[in-house]
C-alpha atoms as a PDB file:
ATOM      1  CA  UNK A   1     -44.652   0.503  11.639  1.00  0.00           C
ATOM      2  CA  UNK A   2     -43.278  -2.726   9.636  1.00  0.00           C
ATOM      3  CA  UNK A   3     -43.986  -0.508   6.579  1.00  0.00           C
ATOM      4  CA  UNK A   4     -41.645   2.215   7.306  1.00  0.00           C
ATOM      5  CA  UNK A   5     -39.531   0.278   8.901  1.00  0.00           C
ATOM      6  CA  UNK A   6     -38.623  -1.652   5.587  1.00  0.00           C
ATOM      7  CA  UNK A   7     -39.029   1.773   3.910  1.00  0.00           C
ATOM      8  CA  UNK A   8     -36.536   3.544   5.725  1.00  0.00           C
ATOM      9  CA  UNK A   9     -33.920   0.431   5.431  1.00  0.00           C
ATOM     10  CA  UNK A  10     -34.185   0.516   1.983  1.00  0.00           C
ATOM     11  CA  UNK A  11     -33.407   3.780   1.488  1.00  0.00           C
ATOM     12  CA  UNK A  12     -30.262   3.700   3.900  1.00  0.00           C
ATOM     13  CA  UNK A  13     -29.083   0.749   1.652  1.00  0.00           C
ATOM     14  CA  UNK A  14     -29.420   2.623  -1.455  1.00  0.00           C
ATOM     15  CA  UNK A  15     -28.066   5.850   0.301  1.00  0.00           C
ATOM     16  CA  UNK A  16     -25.089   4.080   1.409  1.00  0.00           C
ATOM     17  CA  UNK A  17     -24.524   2.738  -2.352  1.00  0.00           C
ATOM     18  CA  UNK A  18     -24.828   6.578  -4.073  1.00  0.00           C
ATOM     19  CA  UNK A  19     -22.183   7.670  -1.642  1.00  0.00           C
ATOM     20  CA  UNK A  20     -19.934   4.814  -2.052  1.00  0.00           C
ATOM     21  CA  UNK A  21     -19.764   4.896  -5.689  1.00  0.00           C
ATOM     22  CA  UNK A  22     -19.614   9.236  -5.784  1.00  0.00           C
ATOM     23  CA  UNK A  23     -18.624  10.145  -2.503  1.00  0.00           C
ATOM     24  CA  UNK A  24     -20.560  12.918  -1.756  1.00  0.00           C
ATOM     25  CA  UNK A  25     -19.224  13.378   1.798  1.00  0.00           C
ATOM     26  CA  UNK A  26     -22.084  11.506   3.675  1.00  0.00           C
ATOM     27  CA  UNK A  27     -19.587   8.547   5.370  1.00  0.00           C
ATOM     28  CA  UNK A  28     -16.986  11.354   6.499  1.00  0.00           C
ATOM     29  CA  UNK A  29     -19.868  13.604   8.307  1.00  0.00           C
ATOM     30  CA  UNK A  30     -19.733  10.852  11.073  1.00  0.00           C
ATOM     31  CA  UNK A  31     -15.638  10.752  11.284  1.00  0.00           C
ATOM     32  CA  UNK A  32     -14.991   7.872   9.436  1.00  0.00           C
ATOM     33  CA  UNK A  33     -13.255   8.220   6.297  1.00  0.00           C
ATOM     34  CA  UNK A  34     -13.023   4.863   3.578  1.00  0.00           C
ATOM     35  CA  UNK A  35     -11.795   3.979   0.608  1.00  0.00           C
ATOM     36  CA  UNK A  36     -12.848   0.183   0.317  1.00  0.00           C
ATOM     37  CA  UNK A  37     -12.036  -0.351  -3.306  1.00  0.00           C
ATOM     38  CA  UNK A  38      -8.659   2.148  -3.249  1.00  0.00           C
ATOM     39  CA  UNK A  39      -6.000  -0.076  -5.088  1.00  0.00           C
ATOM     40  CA  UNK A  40      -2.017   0.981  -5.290  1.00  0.00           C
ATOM     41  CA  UNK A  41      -2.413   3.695  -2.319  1.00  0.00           C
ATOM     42  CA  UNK A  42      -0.748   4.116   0.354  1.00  0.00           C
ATOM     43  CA  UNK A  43      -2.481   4.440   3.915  1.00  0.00           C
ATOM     44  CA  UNK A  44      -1.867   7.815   4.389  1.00  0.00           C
ATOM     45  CA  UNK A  45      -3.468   8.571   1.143  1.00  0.00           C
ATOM     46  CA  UNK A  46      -6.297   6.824   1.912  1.00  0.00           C
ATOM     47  CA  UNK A  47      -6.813   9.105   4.859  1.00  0.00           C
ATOM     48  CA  UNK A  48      -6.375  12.254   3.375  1.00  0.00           C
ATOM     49  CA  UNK A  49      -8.676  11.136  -0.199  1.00  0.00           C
ATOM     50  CA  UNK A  50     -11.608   8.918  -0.235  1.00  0.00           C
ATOM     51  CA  UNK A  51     -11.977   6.919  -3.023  1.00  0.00           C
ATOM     52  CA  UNK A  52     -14.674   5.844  -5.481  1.00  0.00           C
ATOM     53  CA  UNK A  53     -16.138   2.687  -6.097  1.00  0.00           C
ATOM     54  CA  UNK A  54     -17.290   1.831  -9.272  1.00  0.00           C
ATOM     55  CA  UNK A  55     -21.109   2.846  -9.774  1.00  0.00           C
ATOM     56  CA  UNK A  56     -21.478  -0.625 -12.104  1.00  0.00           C
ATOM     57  CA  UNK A  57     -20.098  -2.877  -8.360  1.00  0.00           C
ATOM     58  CA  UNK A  58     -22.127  -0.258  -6.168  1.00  0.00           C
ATOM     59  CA  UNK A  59     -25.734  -0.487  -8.007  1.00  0.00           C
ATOM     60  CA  UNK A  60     -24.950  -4.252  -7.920  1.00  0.00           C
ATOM     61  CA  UNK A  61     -24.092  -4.711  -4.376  1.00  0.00           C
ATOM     62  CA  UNK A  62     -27.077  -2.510  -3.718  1.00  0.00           C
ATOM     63  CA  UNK A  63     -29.197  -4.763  -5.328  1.00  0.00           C
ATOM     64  CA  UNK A  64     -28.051  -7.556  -3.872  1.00  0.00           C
ATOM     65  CA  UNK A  65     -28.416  -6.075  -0.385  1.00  0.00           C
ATOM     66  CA  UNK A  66     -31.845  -5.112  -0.987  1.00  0.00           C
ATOM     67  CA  UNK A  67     -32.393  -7.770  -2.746  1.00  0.00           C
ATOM     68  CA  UNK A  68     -32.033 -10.290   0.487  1.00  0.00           C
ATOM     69  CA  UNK A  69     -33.382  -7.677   2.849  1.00  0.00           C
ATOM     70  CA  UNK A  70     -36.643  -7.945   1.402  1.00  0.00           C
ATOM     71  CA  UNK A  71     -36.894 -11.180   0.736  1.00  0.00           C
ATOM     72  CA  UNK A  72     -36.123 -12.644   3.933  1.00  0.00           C
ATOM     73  CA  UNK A  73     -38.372  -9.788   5.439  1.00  0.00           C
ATOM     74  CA  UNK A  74     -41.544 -10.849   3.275  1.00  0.00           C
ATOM     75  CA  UNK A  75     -40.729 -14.342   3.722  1.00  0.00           C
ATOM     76  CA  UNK A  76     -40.452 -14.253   7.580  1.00  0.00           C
ATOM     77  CA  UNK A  77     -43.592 -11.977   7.390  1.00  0.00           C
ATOM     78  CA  UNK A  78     -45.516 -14.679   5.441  1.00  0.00           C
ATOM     79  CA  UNK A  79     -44.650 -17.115   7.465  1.00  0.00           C
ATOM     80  CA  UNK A  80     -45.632 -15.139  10.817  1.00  0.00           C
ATOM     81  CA  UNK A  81     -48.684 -14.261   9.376  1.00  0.00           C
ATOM     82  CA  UNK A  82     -49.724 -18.446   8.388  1.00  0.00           C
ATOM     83  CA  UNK A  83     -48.624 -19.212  12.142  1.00  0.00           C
ATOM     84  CA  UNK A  84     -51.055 -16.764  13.354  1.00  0.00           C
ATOM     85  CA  UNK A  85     -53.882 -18.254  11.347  1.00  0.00           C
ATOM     86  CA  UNK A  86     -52.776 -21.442  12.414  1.00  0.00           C
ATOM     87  CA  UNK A  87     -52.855 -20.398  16.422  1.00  0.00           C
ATOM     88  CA  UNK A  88     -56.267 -19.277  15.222  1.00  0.00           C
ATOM     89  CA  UNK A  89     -57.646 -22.390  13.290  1.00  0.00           C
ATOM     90  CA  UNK A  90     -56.082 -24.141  16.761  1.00  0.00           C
ATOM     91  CA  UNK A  91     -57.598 -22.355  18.847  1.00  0.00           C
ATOM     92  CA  UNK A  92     -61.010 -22.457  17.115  1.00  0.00           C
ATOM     93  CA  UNK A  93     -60.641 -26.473  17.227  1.00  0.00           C
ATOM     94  CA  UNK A  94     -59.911 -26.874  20.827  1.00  0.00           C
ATOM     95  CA  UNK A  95     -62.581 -24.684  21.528  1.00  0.00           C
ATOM     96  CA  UNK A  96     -65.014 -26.446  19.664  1.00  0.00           C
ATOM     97  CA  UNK A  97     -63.782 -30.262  21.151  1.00  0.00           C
ATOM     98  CA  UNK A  98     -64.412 -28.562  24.937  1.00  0.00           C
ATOM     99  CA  UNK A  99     -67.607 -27.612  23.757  1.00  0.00           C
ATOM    100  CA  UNK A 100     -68.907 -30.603  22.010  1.00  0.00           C
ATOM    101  CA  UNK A 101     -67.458 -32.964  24.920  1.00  0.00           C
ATOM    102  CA  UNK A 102     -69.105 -31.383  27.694  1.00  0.00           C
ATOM    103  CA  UNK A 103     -71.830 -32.560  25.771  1.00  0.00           C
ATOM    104  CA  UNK A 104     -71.447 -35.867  25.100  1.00  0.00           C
ATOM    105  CA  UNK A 105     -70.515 -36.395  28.348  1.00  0.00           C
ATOM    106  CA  UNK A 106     -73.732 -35.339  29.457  1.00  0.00           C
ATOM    107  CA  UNK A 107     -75.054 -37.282  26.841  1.00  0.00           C
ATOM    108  CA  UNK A 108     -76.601 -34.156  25.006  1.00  0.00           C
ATOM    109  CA  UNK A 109     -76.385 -35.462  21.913  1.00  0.00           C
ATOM    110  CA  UNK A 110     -78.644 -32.641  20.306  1.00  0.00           C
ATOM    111  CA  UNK A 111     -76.806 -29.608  21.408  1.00  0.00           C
ATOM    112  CA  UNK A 112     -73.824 -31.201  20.366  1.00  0.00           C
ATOM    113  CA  UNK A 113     -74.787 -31.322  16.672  1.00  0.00           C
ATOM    114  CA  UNK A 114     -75.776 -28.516  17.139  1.00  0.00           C
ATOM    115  CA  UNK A 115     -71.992 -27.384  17.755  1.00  0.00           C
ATOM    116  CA  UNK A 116     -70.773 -29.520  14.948  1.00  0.00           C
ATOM    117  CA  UNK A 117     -73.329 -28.326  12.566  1.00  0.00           C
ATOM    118  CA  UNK A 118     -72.562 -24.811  13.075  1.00  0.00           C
ATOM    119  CA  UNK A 119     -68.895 -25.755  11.970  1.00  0.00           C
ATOM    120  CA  UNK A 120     -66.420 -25.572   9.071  1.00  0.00           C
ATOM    121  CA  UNK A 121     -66.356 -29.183   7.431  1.00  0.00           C
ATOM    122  CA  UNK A 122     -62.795 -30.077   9.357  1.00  0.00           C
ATOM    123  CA  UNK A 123     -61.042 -33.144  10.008  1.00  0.00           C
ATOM    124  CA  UNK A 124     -62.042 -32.665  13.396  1.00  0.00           C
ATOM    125  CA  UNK A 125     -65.832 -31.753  12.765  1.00  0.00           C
ATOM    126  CA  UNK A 126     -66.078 -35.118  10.871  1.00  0.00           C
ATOM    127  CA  UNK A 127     -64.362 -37.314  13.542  1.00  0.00           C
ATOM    128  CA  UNK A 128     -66.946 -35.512  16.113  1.00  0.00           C
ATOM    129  CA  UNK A 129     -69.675 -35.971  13.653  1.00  0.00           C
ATOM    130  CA  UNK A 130     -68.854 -39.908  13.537  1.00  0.00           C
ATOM    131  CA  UNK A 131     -68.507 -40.191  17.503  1.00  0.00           C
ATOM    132  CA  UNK A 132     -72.030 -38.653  17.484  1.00  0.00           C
ATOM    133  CA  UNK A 133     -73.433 -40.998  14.731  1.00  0.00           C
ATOM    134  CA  UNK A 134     -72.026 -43.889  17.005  1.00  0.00           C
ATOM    135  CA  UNK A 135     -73.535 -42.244  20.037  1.00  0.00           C
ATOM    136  CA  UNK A 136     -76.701 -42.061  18.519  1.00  0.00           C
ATOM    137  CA  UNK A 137     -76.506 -45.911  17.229  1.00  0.00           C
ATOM    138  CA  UNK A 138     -75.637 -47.219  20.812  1.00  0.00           C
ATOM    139  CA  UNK A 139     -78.085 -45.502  22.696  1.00  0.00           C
ATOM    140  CA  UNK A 140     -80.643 -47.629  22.741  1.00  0.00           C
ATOM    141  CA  UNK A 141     -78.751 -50.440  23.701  1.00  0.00           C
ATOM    142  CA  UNK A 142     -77.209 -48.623  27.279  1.00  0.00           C
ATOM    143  CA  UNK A 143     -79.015 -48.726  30.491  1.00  0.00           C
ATOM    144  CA  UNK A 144     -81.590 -45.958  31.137  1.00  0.00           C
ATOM    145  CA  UNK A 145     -79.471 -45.293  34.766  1.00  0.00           C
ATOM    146  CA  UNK A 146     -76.455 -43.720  32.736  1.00  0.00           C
ATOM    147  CA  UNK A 147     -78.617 -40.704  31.299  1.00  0.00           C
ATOM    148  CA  UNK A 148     -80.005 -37.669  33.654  1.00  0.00           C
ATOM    149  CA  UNK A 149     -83.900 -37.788  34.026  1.00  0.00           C
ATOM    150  CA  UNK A 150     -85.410 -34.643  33.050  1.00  0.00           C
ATOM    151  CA  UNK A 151     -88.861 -33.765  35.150  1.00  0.00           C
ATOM    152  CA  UNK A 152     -91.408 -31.153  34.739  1.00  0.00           C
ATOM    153  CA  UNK A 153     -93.165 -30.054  37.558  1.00  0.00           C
ATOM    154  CA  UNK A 154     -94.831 -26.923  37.405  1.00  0.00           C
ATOM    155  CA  UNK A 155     -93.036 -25.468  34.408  1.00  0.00           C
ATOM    156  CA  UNK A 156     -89.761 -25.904  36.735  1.00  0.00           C
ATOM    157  CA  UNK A 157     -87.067 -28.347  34.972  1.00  0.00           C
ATOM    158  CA  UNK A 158     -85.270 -30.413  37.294  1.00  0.00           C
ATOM    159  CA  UNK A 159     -82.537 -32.820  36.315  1.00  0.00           C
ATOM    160  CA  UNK A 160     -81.782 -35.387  39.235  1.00  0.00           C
ATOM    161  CA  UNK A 161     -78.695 -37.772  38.526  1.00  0.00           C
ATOM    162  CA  UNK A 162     -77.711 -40.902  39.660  1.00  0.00           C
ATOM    163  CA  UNK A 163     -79.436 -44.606  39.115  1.00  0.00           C
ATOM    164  CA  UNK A 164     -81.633 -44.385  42.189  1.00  0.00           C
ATOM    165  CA  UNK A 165     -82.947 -40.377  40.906  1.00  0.00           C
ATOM    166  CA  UNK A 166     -84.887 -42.228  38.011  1.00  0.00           C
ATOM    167  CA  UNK A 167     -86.755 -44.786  40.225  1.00  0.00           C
ATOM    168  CA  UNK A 168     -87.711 -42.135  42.351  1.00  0.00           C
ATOM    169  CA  UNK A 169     -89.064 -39.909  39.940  1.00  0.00           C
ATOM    170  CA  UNK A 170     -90.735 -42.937  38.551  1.00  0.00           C
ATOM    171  CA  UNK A 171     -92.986 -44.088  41.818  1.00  0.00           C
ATOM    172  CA  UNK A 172     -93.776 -39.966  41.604  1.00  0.00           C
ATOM    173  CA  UNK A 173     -95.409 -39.365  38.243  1.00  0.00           C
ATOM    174  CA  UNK A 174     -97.914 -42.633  38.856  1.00  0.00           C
END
């Protein structure tokens, strides 16, 4: 649609610039009659003969006016086009953040390199990849009662929570 838009612009700017410069009766079909470059007449003349412009000033001005058309419509386009991508590459990051901080808040430290793995190499993939280095590094050093106990009974996974889940699992498996 763009496409023929531009196409059909273009070719009412260049339209307009072969009548004004021969006059071939195009302007008067819709009642309006001009002579924009008509010097020593009189306005009743100018009525009753439309004048000529130069072809030289015409082809020029027709240039021009295509000229900017174009330009500004490829260079809005452009830009349109890199704010898309960037709504994109935004929405691609935020995504992947949700993702890999549900994790770490459930301290699932695997499936979130997982995530982060599976990524571009991005600013924010290497901050995430640093907060799960540090993750990984202070681990050992935080109380077993922060992290969710995993149990297998059965073949059935069950994930209690809570400090006092862990003890009770505890007295169970001995």
């Amino acid at each position: 649609l763009a496409k023929s838009v531009v196409l059909l612009v273009s070719i009412y700017i260049v339209v307009l610039a072969i009548e004004k410069s021969t006059r071939f009766g195009l302007l008067d079909l819709v009642g309006k009659k001009t002579a924009p470059s008509c010097i020593n007449i009189t306005a009743e003349e100018v009525d009753a003969m439309p004048c000529k412009i130069d072809f030289g000033y015409s082809f020029s001005t027709m240039l021009c006016s295509l000229g900017v058309f174009l330009v500004d419509y490829y260079c809005t386009r452009s830009f349109a086009v890199g704010m898309q991508r960037e709504q994109e590459k935004l929405s691609a990051s935020a995504s992947l953040a949700e993702a890999v901080v549900s994790d770490l808040v459930r301290f699932d430290l695997d499936a979130a390199e997982y995530r982060i793995e599976n990524e571009d190499n991005t600013p924010l993939t290497q901050i995430l990849s640093q907060l799960l280095k540090n993750l990984r590094q202070y681990r050992p050093y935080l109380p077993d009662s922060l992290f969710e106990v995993e149990i297998r009974v059965h073949d059935v996974v069950k994930a209690p929570s809570g400090p006092n889940a862990a003890v009770l699992f505890t007295d169970i498996k001995s």
